[in-house]
N, C-alpha and C. Protein backbone atom coordinates (compact mmCIF):
# COMPACT_ATOMS: atom_id res chain seq x y z
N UNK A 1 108.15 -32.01 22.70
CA UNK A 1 106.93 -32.80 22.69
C UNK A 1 105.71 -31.90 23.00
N UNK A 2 106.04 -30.85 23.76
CA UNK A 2 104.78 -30.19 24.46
C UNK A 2 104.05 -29.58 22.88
N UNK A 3 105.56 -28.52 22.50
CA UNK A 3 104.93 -27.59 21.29
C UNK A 3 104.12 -28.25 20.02
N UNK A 4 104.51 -29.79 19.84
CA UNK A 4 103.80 -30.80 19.37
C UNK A 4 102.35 -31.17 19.79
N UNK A 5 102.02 -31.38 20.77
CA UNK A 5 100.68 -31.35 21.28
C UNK A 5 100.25 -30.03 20.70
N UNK A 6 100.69 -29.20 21.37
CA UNK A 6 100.11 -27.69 21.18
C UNK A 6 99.73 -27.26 20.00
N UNK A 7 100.87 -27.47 18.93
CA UNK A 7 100.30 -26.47 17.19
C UNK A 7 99.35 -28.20 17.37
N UNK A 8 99.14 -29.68 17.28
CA UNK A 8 97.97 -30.73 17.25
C UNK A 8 96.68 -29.77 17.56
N UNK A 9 96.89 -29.53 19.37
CA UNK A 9 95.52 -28.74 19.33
C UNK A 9 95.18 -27.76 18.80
N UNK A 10 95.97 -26.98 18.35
CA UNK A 10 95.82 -25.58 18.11
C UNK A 10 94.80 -25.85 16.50
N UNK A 11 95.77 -26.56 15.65
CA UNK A 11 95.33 -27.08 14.61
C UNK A 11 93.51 -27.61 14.47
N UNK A 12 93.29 -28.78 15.43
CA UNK A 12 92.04 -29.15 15.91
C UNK A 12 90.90 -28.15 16.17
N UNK A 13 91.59 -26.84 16.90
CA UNK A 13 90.46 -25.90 17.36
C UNK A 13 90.20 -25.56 15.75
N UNK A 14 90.93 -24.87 15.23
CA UNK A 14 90.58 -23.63 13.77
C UNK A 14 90.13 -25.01 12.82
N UNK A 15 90.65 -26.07 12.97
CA UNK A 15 89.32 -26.95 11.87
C UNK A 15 88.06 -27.08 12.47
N UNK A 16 87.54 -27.14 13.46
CA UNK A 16 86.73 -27.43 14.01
C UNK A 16 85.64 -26.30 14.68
N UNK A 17 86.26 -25.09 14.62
CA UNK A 17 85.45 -23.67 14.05
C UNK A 17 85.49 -23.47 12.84
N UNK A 18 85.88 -23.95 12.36
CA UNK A 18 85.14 -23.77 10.83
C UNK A 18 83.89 -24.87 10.33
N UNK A 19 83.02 -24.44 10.46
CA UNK A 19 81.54 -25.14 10.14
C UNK A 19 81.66 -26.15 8.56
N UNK A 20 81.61 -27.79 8.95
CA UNK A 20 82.09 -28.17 7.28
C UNK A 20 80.33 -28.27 6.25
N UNK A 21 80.54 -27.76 5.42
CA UNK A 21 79.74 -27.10 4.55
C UNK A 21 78.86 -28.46 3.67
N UNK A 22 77.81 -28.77 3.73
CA UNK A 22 77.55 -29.73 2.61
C UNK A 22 76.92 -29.11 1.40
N UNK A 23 76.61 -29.37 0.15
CA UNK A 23 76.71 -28.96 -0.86
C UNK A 23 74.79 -28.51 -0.94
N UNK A 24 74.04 -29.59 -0.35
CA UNK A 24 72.69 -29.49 -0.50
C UNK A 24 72.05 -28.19 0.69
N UNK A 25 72.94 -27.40 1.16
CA UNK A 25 72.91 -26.76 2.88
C UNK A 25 72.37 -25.54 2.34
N UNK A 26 72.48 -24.83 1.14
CA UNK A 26 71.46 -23.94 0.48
C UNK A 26 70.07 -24.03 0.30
N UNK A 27 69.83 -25.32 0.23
CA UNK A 27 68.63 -25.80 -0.73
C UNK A 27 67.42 -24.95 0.32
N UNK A 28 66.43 -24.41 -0.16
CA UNK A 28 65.36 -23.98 0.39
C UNK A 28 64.66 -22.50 0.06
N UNK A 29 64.17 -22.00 0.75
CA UNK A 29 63.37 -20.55 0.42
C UNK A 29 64.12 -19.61 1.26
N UNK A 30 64.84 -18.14 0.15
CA UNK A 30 65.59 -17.74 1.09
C UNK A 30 64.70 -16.30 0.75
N UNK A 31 64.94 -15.17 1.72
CA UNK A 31 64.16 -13.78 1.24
C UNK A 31 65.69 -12.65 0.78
N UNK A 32 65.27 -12.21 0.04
CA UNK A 32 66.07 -11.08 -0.52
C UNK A 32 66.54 -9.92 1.10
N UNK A 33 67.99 -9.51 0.58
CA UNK A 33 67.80 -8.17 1.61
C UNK A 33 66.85 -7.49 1.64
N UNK A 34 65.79 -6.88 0.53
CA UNK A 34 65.65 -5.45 0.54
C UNK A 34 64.05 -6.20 1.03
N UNK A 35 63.59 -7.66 0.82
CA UNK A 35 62.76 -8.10 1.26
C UNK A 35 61.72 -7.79 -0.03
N UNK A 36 61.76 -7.56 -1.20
CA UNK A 36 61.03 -7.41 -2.20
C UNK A 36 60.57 -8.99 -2.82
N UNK A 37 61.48 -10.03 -2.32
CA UNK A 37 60.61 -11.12 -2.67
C UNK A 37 61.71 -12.21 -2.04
N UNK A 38 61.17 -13.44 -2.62
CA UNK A 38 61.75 -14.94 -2.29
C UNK A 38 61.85 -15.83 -3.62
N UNK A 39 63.51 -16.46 -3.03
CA UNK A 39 63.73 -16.92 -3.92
C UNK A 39 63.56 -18.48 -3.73
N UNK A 40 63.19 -19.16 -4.31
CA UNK A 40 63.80 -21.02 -4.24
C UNK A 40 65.40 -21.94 -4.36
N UNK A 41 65.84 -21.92 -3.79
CA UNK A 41 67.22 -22.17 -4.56
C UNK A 41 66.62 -24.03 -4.21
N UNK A 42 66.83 -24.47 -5.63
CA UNK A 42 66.81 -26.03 -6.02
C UNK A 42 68.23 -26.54 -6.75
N UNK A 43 68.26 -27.56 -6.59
CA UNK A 43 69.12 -28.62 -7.36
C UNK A 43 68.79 -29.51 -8.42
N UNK A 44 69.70 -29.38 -9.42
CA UNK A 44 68.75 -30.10 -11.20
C UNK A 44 70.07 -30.37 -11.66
N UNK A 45 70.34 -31.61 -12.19
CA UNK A 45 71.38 -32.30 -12.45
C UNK A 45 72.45 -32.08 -11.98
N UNK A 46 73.20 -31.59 -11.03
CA UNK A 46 74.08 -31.37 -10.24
C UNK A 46 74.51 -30.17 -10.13
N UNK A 47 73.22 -29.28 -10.53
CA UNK A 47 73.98 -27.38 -10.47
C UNK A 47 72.49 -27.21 -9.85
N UNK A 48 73.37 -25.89 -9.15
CA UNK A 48 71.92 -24.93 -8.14
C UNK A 48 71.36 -24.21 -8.77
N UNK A 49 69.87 -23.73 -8.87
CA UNK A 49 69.23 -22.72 -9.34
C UNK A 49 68.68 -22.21 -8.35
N UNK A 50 68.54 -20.68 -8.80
CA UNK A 50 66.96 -19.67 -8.22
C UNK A 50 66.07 -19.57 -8.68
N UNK A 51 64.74 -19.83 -8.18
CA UNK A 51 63.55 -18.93 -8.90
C UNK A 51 63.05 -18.42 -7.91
N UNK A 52 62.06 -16.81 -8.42
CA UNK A 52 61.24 -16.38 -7.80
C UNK A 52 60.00 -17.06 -7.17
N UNK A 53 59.77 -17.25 -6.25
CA UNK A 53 58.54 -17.44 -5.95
C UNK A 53 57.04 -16.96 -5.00
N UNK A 54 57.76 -15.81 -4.89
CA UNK A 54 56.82 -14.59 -4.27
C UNK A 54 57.40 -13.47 -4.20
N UNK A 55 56.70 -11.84 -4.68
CA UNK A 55 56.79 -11.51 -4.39
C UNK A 55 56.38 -10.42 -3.70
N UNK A 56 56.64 -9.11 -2.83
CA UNK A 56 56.30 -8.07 -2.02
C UNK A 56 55.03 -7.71 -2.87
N UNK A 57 55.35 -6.77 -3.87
CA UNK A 57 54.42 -6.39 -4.40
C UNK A 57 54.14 -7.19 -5.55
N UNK A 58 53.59 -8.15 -6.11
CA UNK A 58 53.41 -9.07 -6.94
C UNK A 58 52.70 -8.18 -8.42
N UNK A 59 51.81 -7.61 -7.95
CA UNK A 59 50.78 -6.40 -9.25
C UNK A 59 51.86 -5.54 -9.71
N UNK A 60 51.74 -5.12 -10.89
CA UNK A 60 52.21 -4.16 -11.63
C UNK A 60 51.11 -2.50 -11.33
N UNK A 61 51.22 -1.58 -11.76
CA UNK A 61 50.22 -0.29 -12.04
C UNK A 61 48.94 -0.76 -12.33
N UNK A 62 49.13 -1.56 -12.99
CA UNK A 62 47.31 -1.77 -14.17
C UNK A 62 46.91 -2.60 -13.18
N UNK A 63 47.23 -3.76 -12.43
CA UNK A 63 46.94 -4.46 -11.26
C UNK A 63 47.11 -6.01 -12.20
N UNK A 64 47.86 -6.13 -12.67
CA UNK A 64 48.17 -7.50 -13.48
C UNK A 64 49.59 -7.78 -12.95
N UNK A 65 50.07 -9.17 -13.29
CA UNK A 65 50.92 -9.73 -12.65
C UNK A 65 52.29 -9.10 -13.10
N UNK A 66 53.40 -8.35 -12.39
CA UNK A 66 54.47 -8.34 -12.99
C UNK A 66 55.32 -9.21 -13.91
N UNK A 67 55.93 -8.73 -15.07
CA UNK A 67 56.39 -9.66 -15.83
C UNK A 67 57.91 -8.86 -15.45
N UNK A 68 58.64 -9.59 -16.93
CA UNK A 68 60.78 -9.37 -17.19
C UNK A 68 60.36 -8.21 -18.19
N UNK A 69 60.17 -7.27 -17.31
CA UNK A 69 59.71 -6.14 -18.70
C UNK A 69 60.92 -5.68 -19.11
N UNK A 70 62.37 -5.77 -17.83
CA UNK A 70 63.74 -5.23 -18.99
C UNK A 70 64.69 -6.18 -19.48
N UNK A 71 63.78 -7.34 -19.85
CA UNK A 71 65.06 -8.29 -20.25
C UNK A 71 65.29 -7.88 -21.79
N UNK A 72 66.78 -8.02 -21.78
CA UNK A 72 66.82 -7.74 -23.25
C UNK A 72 66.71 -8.30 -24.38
N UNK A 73 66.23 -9.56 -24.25
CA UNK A 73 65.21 -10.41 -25.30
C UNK A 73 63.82 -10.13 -25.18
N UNK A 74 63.17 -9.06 -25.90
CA UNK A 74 61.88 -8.76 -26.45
C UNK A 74 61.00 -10.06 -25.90
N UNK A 75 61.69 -11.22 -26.39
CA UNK A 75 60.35 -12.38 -26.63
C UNK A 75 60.19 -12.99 -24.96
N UNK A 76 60.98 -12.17 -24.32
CA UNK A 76 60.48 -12.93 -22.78
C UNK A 76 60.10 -11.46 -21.90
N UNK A 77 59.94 -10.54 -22.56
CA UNK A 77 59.55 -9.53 -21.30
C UNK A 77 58.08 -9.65 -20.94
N UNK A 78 57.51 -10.48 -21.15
CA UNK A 78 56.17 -10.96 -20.92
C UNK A 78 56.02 -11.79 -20.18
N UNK A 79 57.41 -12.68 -19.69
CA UNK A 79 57.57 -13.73 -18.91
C UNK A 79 56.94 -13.20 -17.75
N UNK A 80 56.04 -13.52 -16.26
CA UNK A 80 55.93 -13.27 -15.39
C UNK A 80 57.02 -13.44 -14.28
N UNK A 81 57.24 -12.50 -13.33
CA UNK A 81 58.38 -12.67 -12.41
C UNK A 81 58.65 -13.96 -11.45
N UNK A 82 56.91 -14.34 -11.20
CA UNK A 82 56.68 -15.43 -10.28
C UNK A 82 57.02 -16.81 -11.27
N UNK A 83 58.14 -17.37 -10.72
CA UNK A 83 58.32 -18.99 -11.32
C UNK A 83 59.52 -18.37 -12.38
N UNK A 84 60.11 -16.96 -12.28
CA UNK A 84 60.89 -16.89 -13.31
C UNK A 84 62.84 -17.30 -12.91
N UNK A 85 63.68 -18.07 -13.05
CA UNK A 85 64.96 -18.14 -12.61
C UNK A 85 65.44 -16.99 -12.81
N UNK A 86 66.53 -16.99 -11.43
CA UNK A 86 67.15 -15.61 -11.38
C UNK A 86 69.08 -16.29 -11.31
N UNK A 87 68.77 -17.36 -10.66
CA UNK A 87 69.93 -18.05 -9.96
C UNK A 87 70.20 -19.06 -11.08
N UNK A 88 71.29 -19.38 -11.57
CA UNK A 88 71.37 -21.05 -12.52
C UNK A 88 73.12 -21.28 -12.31
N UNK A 89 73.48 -22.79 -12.80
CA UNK A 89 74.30 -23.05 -12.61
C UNK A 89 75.35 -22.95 -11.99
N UNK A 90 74.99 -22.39 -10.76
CA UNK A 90 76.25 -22.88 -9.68
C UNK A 90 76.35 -24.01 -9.24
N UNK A 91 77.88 -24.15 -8.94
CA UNK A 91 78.10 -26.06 -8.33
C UNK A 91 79.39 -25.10 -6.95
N UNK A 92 79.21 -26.48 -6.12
CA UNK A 92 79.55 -26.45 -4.99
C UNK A 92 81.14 -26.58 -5.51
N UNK A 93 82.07 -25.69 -3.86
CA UNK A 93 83.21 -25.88 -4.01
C UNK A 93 83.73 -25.47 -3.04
N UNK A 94 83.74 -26.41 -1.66
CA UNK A 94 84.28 -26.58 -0.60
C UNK A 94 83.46 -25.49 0.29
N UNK A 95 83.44 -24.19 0.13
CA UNK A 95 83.09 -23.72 0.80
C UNK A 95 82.41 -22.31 0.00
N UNK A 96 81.74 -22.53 -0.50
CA UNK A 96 81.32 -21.71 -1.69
C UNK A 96 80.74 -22.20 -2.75
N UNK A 97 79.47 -21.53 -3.12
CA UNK A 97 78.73 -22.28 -4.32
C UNK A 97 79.21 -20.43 -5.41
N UNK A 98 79.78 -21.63 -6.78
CA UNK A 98 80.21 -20.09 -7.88
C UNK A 98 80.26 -20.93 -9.39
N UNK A 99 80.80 -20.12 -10.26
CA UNK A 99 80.75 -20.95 -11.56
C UNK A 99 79.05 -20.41 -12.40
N UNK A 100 78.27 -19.99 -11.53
CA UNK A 100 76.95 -19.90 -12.08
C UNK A 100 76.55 -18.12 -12.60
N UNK A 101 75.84 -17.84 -12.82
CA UNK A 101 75.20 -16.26 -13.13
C UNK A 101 73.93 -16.17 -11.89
N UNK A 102 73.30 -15.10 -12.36
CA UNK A 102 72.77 -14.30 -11.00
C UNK A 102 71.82 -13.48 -12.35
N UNK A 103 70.45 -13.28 -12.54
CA UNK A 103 70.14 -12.16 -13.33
C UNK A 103 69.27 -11.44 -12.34
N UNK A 104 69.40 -9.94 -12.90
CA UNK A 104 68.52 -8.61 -12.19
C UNK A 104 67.01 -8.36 -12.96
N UNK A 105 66.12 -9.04 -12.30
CA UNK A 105 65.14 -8.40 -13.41
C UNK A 105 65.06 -6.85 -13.58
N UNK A 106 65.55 -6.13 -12.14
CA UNK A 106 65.42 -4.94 -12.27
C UNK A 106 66.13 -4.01 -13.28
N UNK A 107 67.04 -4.97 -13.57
CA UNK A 107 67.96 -4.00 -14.77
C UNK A 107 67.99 -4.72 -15.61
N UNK A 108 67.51 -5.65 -16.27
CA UNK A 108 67.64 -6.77 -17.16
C UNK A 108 68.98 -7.06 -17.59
N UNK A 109 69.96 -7.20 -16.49
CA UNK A 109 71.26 -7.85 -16.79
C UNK A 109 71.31 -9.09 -16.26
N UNK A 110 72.62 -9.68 -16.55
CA UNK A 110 73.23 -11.03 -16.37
C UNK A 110 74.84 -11.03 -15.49
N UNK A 111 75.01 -10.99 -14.40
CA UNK A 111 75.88 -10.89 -13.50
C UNK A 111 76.74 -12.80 -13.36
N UNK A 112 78.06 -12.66 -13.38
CA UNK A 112 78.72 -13.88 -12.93
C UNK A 112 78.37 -13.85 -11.48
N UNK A 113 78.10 -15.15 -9.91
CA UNK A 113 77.71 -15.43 -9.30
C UNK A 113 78.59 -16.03 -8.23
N UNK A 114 78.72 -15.97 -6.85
CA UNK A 114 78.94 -16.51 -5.91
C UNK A 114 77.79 -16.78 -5.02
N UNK A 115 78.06 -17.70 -4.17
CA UNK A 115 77.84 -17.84 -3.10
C UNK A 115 78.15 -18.15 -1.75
N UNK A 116 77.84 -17.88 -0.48
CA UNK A 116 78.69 -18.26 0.73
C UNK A 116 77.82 -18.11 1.67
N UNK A 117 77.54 -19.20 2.62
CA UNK A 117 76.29 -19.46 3.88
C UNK A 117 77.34 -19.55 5.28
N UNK A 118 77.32 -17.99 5.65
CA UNK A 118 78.14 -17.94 7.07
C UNK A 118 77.57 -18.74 8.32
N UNK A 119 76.37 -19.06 7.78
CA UNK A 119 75.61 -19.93 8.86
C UNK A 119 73.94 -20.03 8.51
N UNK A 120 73.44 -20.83 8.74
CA UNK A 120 72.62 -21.91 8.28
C UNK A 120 71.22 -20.76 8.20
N UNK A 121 71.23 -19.36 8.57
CA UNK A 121 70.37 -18.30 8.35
C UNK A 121 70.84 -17.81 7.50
N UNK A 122 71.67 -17.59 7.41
CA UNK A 122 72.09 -16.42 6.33
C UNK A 122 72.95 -16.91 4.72
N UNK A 123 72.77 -16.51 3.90
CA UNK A 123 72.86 -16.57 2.59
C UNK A 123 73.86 -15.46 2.30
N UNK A 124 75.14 -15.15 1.61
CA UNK A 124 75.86 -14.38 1.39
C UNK A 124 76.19 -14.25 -0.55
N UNK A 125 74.97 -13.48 -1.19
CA UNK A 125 74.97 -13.61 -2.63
C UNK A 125 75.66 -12.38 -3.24
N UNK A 126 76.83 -12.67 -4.02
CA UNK A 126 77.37 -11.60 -5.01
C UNK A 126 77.46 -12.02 -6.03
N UNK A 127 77.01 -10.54 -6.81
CA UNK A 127 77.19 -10.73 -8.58
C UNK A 127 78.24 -9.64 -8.92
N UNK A 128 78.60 -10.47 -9.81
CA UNK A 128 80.27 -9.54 -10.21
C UNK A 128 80.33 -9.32 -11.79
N UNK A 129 80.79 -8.78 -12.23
CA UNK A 129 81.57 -8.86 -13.73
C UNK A 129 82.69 -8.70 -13.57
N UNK A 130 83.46 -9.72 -14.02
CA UNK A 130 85.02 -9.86 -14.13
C UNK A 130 85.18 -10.56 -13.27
N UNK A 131 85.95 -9.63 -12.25
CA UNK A 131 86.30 -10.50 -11.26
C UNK A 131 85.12 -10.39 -9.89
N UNK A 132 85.62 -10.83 -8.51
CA UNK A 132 84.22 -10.77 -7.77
C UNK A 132 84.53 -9.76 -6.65
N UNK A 133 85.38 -8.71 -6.85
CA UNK A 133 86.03 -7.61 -6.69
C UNK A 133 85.11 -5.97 -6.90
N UNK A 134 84.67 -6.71 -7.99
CA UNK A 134 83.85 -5.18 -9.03
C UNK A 134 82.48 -5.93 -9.04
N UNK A 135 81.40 -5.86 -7.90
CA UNK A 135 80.13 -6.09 -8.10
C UNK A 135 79.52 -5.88 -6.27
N UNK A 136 78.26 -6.42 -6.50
CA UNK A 136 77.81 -5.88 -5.39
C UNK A 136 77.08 -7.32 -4.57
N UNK A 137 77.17 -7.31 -3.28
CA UNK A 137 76.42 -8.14 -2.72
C UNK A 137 75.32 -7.97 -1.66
N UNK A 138 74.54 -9.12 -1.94
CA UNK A 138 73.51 -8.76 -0.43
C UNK A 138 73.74 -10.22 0.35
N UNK A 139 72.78 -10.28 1.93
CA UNK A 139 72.85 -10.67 2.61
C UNK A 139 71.21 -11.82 2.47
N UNK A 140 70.78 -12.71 2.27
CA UNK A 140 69.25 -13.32 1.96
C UNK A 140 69.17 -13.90 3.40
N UNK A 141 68.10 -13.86 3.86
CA UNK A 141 67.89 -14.97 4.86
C UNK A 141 66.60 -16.26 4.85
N UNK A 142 66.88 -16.95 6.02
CA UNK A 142 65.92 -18.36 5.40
C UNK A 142 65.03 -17.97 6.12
C-alpha cells in the first residue's frame, strides 16, 4: 500500500512541475537573441505567425527603410522589413508550437520551424532542414 501512495505522489510531483502549456501563451512581442529587432507572434485562423515590427537599425546605407533585398523572388526584395512575416503556420502541440517555416531575411531562405516557451520569458525558436537535428536555434525574450 505504502509503494502505492508513493509512485501516486511521485507521479503528482513530475506532472505538476511540468508547467501545462496553453496554445495562445506565445502570443505577443518577443526580441530576437542578437537583439537586431522584434517580432509579433499573432494568431489567424488557427496557425501562429511572425512579423517584424521593429527594428535595431531600421535605415539601410542611403538612410531609407530596409527592405527583403535577398529574397529570392525579385518581385518582393523591395518589400520593407518592418510589417514583413518571418514566422507562418505553426499550430500548437502539447508542448510545442511546429508544422510551420521560419524565413531569414538575412539569407533569403526558408527554414522548417519549431517552437518551445521554457517559461513565460523566454521563447525557444529553431529552424531546421530535414530534421530538427541539422539547424540552428536562438533564445527570444518578451
Amino acid at each position: 500500500m505504502f509503494k502505492v501512495i508513493l509512485l501516486l505522489f511521485i507521479a503528482t510531483v513530475a506532472t505538476a512541475s511540468k508547467p501545462m502549456l496553453a496554445e495562445d501563451d506565445i502570443l505577443g512581442v518577443w526580441t530576437t537573441e542578437n537583439a537586431k529587432s522584434q517580432i509579433q507572434l499573432y494568431k489567424s485562423g488557427g496557425k501562429f505567425f511572425g512579423k517584424i515590427i521593429k527594428l535595431k537599425d531600421p535605415l539601410n546605407e542611403q538612410g531609407k527603410p530596409k527592405v527583403d533585398k535577398n529574397n529570392p523572388d525579385a518581385s518582393k526584395r523591395n518589400q520593407p522589413l518592418i510589417g514583413l512575416n518571418v514566422l507562418r503556420d505553426l499550430s500548437f502541440d502539447e508542448d510545442e508550437w511546429n508544422g510551420g517555416r521560419i524565413y531569414n531575411p538575412e539569407d533569403g531562405k526558408d527554414y522548417k520551424c519549431l517552437m518551445r516557451l521554457p517559461n513565460s520569458k523566454k521563447l525557444e525558436v529553431r529552424g531546421f532542414i530535414g530534421f530538427s537535428l541539422i539547424g540552428k536555434s536562438q533564445t527570444w525574450t518578451r
